[in-house]
Protein backbone atom coordinates (compact mmCIF):
# COMPACT_ATOMS: atom_id res chain seq x y z
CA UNK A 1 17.90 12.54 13.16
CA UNK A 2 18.59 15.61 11.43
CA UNK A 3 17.17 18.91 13.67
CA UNK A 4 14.83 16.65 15.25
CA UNK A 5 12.61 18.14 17.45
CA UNK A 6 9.38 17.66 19.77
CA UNK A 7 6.57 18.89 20.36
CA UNK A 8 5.79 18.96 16.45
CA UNK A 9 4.24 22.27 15.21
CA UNK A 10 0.90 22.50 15.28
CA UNK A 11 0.39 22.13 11.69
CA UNK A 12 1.63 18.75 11.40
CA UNK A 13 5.52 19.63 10.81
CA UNK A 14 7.02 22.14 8.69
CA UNK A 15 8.02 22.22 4.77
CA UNK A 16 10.91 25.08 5.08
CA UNK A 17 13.33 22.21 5.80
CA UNK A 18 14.04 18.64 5.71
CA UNK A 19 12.70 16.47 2.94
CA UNK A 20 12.10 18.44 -0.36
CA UNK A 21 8.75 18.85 -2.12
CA UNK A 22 8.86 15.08 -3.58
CA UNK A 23 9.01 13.96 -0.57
CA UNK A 24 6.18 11.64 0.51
CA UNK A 25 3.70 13.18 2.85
CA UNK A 26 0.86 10.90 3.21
CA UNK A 27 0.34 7.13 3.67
CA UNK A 28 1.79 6.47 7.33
CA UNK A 29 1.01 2.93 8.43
CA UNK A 30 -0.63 3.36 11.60
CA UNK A 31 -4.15 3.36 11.92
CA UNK A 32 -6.11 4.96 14.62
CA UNK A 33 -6.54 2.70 17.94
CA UNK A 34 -9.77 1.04 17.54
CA UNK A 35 -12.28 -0.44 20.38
CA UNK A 36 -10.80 -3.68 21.25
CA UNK A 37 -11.68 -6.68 24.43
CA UNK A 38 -9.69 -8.56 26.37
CA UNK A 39 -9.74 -12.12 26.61
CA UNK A 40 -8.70 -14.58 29.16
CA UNK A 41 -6.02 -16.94 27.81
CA UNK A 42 -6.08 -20.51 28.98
CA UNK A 43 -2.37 -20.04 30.71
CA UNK A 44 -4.35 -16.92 32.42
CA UNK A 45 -2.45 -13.67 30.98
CA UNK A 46 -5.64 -11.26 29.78
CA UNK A 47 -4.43 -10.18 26.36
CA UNK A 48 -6.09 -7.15 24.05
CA UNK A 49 -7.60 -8.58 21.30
CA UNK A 50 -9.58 -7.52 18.11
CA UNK A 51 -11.79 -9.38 15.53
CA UNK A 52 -12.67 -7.54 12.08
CA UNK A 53 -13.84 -9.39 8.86
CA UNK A 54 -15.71 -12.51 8.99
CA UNK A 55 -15.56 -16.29 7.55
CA UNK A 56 -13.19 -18.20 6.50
CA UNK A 57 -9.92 -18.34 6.20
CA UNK A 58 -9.11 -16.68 9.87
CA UNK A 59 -5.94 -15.42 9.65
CA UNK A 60 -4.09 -14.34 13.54
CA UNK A 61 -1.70 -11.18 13.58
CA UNK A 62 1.15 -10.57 16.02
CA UNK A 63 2.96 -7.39 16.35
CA UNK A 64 6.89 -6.14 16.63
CA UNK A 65 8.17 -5.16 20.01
CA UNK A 66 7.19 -1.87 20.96
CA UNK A 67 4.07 -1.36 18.25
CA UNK A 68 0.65 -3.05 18.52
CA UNK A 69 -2.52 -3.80 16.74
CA UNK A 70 -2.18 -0.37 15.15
CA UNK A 71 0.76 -1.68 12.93
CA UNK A 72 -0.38 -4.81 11.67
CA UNK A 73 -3.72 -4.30 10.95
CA UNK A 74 -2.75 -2.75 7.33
CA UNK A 75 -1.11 -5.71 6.49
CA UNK A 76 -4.39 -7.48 6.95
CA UNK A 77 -6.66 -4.88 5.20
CA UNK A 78 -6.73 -7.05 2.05
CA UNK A 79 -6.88 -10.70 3.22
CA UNK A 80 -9.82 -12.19 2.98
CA UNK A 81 -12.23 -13.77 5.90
CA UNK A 82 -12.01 -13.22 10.08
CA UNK A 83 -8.99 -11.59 10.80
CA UNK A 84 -7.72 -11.22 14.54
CA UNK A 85 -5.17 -8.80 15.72
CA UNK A 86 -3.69 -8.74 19.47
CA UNK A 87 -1.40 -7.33 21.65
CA UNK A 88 1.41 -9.57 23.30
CA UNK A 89 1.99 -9.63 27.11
CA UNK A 90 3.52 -5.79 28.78
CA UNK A 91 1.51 -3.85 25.84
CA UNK A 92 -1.33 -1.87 25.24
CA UNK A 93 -4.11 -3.39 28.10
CA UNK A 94 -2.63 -6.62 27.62
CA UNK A 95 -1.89 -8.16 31.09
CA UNK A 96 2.53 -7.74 32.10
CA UNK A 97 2.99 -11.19 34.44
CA UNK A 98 5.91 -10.68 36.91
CA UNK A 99 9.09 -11.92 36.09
CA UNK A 100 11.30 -12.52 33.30
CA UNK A 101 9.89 -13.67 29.33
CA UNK A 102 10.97 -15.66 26.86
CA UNK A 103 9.73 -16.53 23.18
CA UNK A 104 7.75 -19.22 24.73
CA UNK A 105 5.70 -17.38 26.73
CA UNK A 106 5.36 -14.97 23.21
CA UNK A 107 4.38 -18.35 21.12
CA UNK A 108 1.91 -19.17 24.39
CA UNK A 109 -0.06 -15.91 24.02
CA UNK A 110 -0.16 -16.16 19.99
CA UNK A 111 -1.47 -19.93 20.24
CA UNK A 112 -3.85 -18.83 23.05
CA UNK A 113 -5.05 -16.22 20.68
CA UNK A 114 -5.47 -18.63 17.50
CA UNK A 115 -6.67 -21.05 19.08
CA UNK A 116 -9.54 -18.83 21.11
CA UNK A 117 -10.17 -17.81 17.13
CA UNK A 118 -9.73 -21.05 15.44
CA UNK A 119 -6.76 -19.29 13.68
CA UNK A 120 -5.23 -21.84 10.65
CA UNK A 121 -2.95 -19.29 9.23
CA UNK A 122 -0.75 -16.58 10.90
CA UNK A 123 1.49 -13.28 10.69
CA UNK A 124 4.10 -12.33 12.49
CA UNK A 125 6.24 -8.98 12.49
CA UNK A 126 9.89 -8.76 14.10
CA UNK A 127 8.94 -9.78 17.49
CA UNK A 128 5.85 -11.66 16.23
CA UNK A 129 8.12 -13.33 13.34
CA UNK A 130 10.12 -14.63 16.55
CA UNK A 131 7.12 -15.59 18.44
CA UNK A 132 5.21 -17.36 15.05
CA UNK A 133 8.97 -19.10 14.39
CA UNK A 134 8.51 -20.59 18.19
CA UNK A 135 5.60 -21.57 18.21
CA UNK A 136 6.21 -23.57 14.52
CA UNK A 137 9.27 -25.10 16.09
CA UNK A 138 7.15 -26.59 18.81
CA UNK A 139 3.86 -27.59 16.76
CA UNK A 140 5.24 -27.52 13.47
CA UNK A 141 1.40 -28.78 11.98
CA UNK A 142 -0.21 -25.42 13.85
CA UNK A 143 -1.00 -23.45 10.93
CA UNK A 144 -1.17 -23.88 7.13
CA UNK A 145 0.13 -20.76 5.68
CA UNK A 146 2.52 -18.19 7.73
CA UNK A 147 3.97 -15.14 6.62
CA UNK A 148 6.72 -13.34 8.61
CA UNK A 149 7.95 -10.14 8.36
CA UNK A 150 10.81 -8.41 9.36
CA UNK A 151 12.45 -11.45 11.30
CA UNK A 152 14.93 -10.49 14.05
CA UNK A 153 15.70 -13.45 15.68
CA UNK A 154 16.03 -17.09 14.66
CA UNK A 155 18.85 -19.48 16.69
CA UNK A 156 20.98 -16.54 17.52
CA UNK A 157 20.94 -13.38 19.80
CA UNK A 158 19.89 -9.77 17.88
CA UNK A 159 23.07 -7.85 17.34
CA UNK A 160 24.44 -5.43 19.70
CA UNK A 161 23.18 -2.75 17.71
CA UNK A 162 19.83 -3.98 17.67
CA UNK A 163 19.57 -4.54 21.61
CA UNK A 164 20.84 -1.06 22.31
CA UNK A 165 18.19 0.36 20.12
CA UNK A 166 15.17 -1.33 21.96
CA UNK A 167 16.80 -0.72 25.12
CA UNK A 168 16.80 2.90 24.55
CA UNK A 169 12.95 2.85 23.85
CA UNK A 170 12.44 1.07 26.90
CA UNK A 171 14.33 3.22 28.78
CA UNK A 172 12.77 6.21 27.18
CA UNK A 173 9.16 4.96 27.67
CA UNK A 174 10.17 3.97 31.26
CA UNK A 175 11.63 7.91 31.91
CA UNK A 176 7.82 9.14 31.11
CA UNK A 177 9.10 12.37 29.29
CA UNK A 178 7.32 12.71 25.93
CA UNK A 179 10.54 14.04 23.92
CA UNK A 180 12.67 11.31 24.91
CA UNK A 181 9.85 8.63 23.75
CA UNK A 182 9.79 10.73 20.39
CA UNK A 183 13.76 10.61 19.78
CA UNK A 184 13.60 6.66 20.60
CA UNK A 185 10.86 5.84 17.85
CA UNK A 186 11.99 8.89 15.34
CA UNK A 187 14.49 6.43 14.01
CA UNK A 188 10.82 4.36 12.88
CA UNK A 189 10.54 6.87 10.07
CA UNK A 190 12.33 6.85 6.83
CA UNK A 191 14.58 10.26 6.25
CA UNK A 192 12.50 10.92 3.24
CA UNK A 193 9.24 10.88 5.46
CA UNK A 194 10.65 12.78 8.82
CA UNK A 195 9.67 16.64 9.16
CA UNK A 196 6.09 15.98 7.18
CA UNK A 197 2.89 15.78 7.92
CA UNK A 198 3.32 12.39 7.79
CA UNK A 199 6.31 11.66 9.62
CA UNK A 200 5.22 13.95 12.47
CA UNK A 201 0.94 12.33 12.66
CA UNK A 202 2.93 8.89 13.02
CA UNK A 203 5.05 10.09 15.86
CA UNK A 204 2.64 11.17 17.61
CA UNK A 205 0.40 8.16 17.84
CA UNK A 206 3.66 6.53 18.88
CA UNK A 207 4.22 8.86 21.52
CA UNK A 208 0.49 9.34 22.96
CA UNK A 209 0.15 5.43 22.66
CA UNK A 210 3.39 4.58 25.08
CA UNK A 211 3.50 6.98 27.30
CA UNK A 212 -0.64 6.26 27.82
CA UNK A 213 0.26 2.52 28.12
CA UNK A 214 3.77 1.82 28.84
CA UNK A 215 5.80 -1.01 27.99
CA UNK A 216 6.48 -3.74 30.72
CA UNK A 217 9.48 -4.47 31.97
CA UNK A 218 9.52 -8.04 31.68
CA UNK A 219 10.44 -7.23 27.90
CA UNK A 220 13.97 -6.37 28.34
CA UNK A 221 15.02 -9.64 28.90
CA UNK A 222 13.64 -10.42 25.37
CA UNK A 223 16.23 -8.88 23.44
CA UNK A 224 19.03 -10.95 24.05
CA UNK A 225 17.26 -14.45 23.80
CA UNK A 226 17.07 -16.39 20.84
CA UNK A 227 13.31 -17.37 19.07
CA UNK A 228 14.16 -21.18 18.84
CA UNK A 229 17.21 -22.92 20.00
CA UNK A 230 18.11 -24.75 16.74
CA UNK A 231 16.56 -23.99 13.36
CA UNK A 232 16.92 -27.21 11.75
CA UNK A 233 14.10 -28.62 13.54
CA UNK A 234 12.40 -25.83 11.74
CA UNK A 235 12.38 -28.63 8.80
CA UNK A 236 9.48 -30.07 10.29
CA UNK A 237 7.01 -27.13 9.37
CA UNK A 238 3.97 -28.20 7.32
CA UNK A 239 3.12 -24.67 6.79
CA UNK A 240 3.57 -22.70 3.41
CA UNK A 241 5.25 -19.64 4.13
CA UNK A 242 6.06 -16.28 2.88
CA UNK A 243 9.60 -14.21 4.36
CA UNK A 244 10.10 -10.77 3.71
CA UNK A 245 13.24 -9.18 4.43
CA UNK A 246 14.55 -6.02 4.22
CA UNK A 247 18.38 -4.92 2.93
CA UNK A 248 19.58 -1.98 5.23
CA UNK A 249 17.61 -2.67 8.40
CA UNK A 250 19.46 -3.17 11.45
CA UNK A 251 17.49 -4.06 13.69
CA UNK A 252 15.51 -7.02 10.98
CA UNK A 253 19.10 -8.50 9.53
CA UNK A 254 18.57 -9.61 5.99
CA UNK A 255 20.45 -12.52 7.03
CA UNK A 256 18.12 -14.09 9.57
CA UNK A 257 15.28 -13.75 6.88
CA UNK A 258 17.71 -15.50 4.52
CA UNK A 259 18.31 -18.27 7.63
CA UNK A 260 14.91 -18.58 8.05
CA UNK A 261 13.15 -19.20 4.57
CA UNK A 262 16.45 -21.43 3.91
CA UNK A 263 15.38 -23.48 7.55
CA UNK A 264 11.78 -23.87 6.14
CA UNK A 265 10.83 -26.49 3.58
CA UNK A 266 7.78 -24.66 1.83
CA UNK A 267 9.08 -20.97 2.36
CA UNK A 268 8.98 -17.99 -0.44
CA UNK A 269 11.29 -15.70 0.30
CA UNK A 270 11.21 -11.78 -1.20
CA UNK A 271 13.84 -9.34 -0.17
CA UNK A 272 13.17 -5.53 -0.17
CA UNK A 273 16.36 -3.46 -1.32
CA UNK A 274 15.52 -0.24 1.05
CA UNK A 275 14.24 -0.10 5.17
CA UNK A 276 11.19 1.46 6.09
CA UNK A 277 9.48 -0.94 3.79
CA UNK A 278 6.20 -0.24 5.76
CA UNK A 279 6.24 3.22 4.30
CA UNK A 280 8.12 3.09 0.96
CA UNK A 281 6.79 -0.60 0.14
CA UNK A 282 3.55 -0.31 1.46
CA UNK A 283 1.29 -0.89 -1.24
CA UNK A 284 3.58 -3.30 -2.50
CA UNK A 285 3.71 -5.38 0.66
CA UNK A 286 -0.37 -5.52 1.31
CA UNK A 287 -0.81 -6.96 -2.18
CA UNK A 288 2.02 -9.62 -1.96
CA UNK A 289 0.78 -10.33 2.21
CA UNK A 290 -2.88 -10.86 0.79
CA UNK A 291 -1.88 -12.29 -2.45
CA UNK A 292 -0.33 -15.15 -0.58
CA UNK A 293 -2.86 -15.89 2.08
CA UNK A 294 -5.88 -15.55 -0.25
């Protein structure tokens, strides 16, 4: 990241360098951390959960490795009805079991969740995509409409580059030092957004919010295990569903969003032709999200 540096000055990061003045400086996707509950799960892992909106449809969001309810509840900001946001196993107050953790024990928390809600539609985001592609593969009838976002994972382990990247965050949120968190989760923010305002307000929240709660470490074992073990049986999905992709990403292959709407008999899928969609595609990517699910 080019001069990267932490703390960020105290006026939100400086404009003498970096990005030039067309640069974006607004419109980060994280909101602030709102008052949330936790809930016991039938399989007896206490997850973080909150509820906004009300009626019908109800519409269950999971989160990417790492993040939290913080990151998808923009994506829900224009669908209509209940909408119910969580946070998986080893984040945020959610409840870290001992031992290792596999996408089933991801899909167990997000049915838990639905079901506790009376969820009939879903979203899932990198690790959530994983965890929503799971749980399909072994109740393929669960939900009506699914979206998923950023897909990582289908039948076949993240690539090398991928793994090292999340095991640097874990290691980095592990260490405890604030600067090292920061220069694992800079690479979050497009180069046209690092060194604003922007840039630097998202950073922060990233920072304060994992070295405040940590990330278990039951979660490195995630990154080399594959969502579902065959995605044919995939074939079997009721659901209507919505990928989105993202050309350029490393750690979200285009391919496995490719493999996965071509696995899915009722899928759309839409392909983004730049990373860091949640900040450059934003707008673009509520209205398409809610479009779908409303």
């Amino acid at each position: 990241m080019r001069d990267f540096r932490w703390p960020p000055p105290p006026d939100g990061g400086p404009r003498t360098y970096g990005p030039g003045p067309t640069a974006p400086r607004s419109g980060r996707p994280a909101l602030p951390d709102p008052e949330t509950e936790l809930v016991t799960t039938p399989h007896g892992v206490r997850l973080e959960r909150l509820v906004t909106g009300d009626g019908d449809p109800v519409t269950v969001f999971a989160h990417g490795l790492g993040t939290g309810i913080s990151t998808t509840r923009p994506l829900g900001s224009a669908v209509n009805g209940r909408k119910i946001f969580f946070q998986f196993r080893g984040h945020g107050r959610s409840e870290a079991p001992e031992g290792e953790w596999s996408y089933a024990d991801l899909a167990r928390d997000l049915r838990a969740i639905a079901d506790l809600g009376g969820a009939g539609r879903a979203l899932g985001i990198s690790l959530g995509a994983g965890a929503l592609c799971r749980l399909l593969w072994e109740s393929p009838g669960r939900f009506e409409r699914a979206v998923f976002v950023l897909p990582a994972v289908l039948d076949e382990p993240r690539p090398e580059v991928a793994r090292r990247r999340l095991a640097e965050l874990l290691t980095a949120v592990r260490s405890g030092d604030a600067a090292e968190v920061a220069e694992a989760v800079a690479f979050e923010v497009p180069p046209a957004v690092r060194n604003t305002p922007a840039g630097w307000a998202y950073l922060r929240q990233r920072v304060d919010q994992l070295t405040r709660d940590g990330l278990a470490a039951g979660l490195a074992n995630l990154t080399g295990q594959v969502a579902v073990r065959q995605r044919s049986a995939l074939a079997a999905v009721t659901a209507r569903t919505l990928v989105i992709g993202c050309a350029g990403d490393d750690l979200h292959p285009v391919a496995v969003a490719e493999q996965l709407a071509e696995a899915l008999p009722a899928a759309t899928l839409h392909v983004y032709d730049k990373p860091g969609l949640l900040w450059t595609h934003r707008a673009d990517l509520r209205e398409r999200i809610s479009g779908f699910l409303n």
